[in-house]
N, C-alpha and C. Protein backbone atom coordinates (compact mmCIF):
# COMPACT_ATOMS: atom_id res chain seq x y z
N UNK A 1 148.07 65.25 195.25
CA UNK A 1 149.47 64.96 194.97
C UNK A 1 149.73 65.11 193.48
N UNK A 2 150.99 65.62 193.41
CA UNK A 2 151.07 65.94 191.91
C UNK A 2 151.50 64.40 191.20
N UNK A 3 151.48 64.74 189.68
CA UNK A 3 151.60 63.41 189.00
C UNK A 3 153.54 63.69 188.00
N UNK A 4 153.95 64.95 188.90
CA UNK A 4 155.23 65.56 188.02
C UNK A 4 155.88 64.66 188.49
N UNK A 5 157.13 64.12 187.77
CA UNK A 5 157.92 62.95 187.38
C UNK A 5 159.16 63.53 189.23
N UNK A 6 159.46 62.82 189.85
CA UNK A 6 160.36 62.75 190.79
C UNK A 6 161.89 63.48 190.67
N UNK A 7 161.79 64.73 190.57
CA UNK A 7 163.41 65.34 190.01
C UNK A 7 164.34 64.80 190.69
N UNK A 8 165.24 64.95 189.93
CA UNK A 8 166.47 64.22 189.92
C UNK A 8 168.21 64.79 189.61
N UNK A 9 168.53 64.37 190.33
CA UNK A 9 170.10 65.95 190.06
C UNK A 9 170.90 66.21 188.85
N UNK A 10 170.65 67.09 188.67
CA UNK A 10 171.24 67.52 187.27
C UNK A 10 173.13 67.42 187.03
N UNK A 11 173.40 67.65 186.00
CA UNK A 11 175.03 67.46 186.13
C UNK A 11 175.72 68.67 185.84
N UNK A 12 176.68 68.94 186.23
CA UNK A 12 177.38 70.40 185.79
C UNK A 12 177.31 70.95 184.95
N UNK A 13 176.85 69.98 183.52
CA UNK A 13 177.22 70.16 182.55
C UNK A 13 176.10 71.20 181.86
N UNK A 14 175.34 70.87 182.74
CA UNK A 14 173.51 71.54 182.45
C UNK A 14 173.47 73.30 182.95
N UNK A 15 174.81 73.74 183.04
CA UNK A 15 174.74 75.07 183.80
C UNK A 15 176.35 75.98 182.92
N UNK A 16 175.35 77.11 182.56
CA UNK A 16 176.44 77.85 181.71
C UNK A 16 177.37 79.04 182.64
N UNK A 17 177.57 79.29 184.37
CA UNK A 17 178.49 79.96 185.26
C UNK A 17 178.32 79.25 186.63
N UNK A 18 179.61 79.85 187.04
CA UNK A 18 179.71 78.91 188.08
C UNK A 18 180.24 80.12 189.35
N UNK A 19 179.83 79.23 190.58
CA UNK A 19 180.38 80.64 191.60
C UNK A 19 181.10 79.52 192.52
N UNK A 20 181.92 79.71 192.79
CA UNK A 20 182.74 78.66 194.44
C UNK A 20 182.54 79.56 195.93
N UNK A 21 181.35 78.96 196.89
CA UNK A 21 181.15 79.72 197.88
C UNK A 21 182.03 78.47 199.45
N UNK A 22 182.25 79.14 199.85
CA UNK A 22 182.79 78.14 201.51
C UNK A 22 181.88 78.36 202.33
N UNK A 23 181.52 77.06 202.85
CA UNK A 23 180.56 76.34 204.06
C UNK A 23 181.57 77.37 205.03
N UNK A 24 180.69 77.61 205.98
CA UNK A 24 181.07 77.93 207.34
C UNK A 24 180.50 77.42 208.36
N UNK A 25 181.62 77.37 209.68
CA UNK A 25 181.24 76.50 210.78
C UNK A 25 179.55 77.06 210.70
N UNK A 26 178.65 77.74 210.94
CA UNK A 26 177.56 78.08 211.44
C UNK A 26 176.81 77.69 210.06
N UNK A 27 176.95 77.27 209.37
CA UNK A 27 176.36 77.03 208.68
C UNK A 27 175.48 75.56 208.55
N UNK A 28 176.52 75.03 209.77
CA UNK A 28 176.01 73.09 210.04
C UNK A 28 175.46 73.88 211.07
N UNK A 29 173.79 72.82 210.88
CA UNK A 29 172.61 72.56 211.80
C UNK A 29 173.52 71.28 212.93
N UNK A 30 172.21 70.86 214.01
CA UNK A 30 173.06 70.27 215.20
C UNK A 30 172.79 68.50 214.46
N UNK A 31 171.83 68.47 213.44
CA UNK A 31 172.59 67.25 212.48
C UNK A 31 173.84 66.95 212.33
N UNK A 32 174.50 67.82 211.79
CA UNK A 32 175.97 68.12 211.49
C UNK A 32 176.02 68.34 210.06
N UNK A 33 174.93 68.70 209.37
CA UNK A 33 174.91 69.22 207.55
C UNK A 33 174.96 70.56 207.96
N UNK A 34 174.39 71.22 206.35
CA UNK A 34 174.01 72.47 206.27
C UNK A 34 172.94 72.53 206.03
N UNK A 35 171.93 73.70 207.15
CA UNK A 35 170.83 73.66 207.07
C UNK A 35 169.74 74.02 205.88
N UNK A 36 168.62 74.03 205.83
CA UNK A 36 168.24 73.69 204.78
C UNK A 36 167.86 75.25 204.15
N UNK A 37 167.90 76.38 205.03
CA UNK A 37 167.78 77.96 204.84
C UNK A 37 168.73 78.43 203.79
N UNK A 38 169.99 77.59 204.55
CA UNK A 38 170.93 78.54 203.66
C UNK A 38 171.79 77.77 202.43
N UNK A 39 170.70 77.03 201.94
CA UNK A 39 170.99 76.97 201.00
C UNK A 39 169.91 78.21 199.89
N UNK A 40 168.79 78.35 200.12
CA UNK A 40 168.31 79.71 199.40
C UNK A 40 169.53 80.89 199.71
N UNK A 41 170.28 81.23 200.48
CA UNK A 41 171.07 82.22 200.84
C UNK A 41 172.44 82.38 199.62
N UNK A 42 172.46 81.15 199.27
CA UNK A 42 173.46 80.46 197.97
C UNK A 42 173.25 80.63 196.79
N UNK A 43 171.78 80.15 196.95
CA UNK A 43 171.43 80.81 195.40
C UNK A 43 171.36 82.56 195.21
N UNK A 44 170.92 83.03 196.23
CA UNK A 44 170.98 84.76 196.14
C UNK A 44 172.50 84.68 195.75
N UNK A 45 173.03 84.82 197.08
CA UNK A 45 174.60 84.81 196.70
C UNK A 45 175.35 84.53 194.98
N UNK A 46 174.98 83.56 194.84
CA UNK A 46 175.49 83.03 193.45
C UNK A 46 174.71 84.16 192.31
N UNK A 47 173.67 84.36 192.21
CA UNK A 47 173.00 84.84 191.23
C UNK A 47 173.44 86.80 191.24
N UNK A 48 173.11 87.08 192.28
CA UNK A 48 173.67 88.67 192.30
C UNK A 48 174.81 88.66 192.43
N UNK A 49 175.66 88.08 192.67
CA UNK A 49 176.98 87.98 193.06
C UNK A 49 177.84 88.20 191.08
N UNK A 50 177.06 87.34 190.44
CA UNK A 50 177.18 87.44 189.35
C UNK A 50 177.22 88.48 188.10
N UNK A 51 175.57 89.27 188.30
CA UNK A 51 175.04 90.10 188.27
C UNK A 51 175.77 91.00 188.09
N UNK A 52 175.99 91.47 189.73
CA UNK A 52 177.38 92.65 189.62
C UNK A 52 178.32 92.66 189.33
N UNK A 53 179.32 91.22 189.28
CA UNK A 53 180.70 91.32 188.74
C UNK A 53 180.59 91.71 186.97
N UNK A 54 179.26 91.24 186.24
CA UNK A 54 179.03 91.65 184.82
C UNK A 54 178.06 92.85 184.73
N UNK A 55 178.42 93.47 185.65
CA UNK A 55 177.65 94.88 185.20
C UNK A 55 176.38 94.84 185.19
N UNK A 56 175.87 94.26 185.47
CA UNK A 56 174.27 94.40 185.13
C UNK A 56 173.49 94.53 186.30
N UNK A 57 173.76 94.44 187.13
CA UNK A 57 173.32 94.87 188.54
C UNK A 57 174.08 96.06 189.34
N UNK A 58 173.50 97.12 189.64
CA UNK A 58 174.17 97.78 190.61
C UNK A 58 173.08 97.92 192.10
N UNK A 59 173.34 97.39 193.03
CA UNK A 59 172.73 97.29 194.25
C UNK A 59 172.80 98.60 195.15
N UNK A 60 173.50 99.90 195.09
CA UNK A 60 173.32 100.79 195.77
C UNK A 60 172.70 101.87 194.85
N UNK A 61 173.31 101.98 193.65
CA UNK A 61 172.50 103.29 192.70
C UNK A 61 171.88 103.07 191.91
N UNK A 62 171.19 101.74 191.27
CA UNK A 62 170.99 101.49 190.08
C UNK A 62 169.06 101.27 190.78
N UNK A 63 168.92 102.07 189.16
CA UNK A 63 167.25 102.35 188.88
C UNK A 63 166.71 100.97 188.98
N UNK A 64 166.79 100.05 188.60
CA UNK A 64 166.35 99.08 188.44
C UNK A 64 166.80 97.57 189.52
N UNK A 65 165.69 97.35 190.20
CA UNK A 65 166.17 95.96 190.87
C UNK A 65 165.47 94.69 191.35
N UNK A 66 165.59 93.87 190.79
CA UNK A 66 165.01 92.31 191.36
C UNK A 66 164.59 92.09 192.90
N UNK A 67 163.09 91.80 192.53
CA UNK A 67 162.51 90.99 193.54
C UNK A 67 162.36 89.54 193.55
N UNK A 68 162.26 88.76 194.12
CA UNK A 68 162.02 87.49 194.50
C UNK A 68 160.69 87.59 194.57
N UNK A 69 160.19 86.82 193.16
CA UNK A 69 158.68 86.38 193.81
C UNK A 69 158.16 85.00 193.74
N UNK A 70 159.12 84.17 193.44
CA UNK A 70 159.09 82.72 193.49
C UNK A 70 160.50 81.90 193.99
N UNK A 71 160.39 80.96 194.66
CA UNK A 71 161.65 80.29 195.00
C UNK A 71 161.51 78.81 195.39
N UNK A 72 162.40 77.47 194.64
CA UNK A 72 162.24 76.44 194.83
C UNK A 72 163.19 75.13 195.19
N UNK A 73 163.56 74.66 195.83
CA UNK A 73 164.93 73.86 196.24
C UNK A 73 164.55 72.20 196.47
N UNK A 74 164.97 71.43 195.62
CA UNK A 74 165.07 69.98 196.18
C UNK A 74 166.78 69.75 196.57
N UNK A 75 166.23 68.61 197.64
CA UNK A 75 167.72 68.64 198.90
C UNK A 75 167.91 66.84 198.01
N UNK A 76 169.21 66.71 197.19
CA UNK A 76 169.43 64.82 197.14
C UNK A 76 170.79 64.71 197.87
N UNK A 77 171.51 65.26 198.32
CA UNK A 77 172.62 65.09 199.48
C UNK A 77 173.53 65.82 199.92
N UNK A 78 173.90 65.41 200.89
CA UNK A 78 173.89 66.41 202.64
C UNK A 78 175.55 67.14 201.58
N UNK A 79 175.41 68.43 202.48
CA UNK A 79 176.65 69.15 202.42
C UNK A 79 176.88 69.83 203.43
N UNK A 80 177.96 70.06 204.01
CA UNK A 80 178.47 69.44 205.46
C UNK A 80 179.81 70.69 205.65
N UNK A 81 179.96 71.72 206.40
CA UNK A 81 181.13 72.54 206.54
C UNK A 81 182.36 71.56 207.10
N UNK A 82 183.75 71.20 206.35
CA UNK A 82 184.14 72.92 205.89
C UNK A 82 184.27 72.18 204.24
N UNK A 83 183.21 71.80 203.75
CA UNK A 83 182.87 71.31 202.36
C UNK A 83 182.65 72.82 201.41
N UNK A 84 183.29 73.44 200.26
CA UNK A 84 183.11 74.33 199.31
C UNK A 84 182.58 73.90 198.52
N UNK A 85 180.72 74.82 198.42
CA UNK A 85 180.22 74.28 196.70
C UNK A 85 180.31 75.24 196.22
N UNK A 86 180.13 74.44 194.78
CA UNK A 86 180.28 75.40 193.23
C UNK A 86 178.98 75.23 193.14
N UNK A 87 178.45 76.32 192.95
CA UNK A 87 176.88 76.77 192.29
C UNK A 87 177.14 76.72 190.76
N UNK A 88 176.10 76.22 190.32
CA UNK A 88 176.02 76.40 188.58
C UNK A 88 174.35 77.22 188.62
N UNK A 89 174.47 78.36 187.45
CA UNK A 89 173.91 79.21 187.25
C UNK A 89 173.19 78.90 185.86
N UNK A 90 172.19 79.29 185.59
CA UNK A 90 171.70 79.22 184.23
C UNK A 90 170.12 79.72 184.34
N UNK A 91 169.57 80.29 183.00
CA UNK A 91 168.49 80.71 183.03
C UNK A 91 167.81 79.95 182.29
N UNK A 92 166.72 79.59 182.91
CA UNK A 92 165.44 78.65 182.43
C UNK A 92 164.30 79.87 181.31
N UNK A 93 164.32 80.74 181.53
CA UNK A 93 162.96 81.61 181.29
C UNK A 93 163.18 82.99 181.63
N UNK A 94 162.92 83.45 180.50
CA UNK A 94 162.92 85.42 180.73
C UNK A 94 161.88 86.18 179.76
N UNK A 95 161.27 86.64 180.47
CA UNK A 95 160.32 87.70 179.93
C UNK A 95 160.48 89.11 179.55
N UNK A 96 159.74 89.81 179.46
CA UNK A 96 159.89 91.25 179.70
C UNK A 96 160.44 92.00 181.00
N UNK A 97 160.06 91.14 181.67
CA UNK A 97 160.65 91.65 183.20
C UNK A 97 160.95 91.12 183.98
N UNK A 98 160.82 89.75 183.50
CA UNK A 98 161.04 88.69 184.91
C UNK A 98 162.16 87.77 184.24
N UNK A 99 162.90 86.78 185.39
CA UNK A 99 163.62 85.95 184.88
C UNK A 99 163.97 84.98 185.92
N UNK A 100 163.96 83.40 185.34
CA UNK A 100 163.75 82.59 185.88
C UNK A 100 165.61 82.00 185.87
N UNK A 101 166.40 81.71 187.19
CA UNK A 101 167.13 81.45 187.63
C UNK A 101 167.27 80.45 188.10
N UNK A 102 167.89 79.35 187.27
CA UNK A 102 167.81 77.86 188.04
C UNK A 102 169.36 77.72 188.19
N UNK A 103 169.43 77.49 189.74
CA UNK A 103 170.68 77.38 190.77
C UNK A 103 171.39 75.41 190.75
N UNK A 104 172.18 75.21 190.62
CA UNK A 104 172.60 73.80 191.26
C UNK A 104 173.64 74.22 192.18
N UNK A 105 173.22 73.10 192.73
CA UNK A 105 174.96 73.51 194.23
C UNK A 105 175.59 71.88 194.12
N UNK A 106 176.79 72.31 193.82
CA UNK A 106 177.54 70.70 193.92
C UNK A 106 178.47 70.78 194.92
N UNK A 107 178.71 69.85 195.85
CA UNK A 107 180.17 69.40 196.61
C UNK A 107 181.05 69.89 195.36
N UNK A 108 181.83 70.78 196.03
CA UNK A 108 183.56 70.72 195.52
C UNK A 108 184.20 69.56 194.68
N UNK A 109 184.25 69.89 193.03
CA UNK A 109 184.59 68.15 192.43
C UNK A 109 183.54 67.04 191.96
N UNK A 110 182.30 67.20 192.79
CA UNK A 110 181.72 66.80 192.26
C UNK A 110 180.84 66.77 191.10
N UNK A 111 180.66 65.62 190.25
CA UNK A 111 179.31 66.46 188.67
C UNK A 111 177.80 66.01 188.84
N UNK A 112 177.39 65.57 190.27
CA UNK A 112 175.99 65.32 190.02
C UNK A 112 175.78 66.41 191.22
N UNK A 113 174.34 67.48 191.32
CA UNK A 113 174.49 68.12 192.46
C UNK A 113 173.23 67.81 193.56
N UNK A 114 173.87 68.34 194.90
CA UNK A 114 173.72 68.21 195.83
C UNK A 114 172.40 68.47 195.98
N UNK A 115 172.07 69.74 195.53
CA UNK A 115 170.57 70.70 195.64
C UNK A 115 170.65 71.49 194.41
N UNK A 116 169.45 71.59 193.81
CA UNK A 116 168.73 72.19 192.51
C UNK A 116 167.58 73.09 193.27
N UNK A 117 167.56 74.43 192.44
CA UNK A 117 166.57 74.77 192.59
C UNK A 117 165.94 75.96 191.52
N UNK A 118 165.52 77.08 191.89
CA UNK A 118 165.06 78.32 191.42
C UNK A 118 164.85 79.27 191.90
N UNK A 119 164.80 80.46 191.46
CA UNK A 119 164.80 81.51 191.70
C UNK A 119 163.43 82.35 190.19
N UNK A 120 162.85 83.42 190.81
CA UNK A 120 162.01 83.98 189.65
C UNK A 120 161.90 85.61 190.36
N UNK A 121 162.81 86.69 189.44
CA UNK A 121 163.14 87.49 190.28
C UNK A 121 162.48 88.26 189.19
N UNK A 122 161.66 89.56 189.70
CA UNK A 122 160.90 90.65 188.76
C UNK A 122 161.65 91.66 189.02
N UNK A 123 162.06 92.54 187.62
CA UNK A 123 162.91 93.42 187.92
C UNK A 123 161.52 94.97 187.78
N UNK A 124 162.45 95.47 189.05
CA UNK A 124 161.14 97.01 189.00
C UNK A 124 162.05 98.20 189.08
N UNK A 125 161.31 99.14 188.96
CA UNK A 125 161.89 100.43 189.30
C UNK A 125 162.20 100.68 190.63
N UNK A 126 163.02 101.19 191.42
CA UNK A 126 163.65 101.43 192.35
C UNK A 126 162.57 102.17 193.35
N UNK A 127 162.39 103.04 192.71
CA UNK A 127 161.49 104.13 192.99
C UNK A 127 160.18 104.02 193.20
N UNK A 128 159.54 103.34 192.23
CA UNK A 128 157.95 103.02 192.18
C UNK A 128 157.87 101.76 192.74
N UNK A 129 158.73 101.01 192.66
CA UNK A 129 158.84 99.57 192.53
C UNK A 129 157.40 98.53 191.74
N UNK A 130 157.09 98.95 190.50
CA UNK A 130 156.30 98.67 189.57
C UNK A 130 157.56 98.15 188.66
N UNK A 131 157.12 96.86 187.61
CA UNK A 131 157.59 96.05 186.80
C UNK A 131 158.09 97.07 185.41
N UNK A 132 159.68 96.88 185.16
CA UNK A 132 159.84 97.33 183.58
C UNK A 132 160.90 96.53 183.01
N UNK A 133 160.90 96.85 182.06
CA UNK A 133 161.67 95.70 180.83
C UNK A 133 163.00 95.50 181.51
N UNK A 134 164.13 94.79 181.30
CA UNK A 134 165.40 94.23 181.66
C UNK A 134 166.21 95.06 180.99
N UNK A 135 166.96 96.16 181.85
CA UNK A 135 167.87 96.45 181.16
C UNK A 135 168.67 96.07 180.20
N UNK A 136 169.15 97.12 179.34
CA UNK A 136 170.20 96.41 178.27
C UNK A 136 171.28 95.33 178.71
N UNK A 137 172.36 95.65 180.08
CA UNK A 137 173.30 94.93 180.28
C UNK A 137 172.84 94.14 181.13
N UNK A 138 171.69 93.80 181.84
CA UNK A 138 170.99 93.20 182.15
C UNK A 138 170.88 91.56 181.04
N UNK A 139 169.99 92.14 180.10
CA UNK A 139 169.54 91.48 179.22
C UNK A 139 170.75 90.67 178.54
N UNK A 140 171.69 91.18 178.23
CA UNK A 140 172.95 90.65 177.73
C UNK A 140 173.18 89.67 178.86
N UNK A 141 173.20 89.41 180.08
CA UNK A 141 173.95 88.62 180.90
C UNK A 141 172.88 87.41 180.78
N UNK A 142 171.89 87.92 180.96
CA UNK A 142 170.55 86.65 180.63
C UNK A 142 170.76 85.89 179.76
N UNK A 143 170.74 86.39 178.72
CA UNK A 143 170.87 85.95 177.18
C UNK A 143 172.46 84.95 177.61
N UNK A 144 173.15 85.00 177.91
CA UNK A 144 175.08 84.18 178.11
C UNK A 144 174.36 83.19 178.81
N UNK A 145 173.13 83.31 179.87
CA UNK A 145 173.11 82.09 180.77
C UNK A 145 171.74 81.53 180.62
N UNK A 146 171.30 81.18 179.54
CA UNK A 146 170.27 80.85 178.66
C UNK A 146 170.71 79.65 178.47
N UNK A 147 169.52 78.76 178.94
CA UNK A 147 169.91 76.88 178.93
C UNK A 147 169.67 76.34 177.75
């Protein structure tokens, strides 16, 4: 068992973009929350979603694109359709090629969040799919969401 301190939910304030996504009916498990999958589906969503509206991602032609090779989520309370969260975005860590994406999801209004997590996406060549540096407009969007 680890000896790392018990995380604890961060506040809005700890996140430099924000995305507003809507719960959908299928999105509540027969609990009556939202299941615990799609909340990783949120953080994709939120993070590329981003990406492309600032140029730095292109998902059909672009040489360069992010893999997922790490991913991490603590759950501190239920979110429930037809509830809208705001994801807060921010980058923990970036390398030469990699970059570390830490997600919060808050209830609509609310400032402590619901679920925290991460993302650690390696950007490769399209083609080879071998590791290379972060594009320029890439790199610029990193750098804005730098904690």
């Amino acid at each position: 068992m680890s000896s790392a301190a018990k995380p604890t939910p961060h506040s809005r304030s700890s996140y430099r973009a924000f995305r507003s996504i809507p719960t959908r009916w299928a999105d509540n498990d027969m609990y009556g929350h939202v299941n615990n999958v799609v909340y990783y589906s949120w953080f994709d969503t939120a993070v590329n979603a981003l990406l492309i509206e600032r140029g730095a991602l292109d998902i059909h032609q672009g040489q360069t694109i992010g893999f997922v090779v790490e991913t991490q989520c603590n759950y501190f309370a239920p979110i429930a359709f037809p509830q809208t969260v705001e994801a807060g975005i921010r980058v923990a860590q970036a390398g030469r090629s990699s970059v570390r994406y830490e997600i919060a999801l808050f209830a609509q209004g609310s400032d402590s969040a619901a679920a925290q997590g991460h993302f650690v996406h390696v950007y490769v060549d399209r083609a080879t799919q071998r590791p290379v540096p972060l594009p320029e407009a890439l790199q610029r969007v990193v750098d804005s969401l730098k904690a």
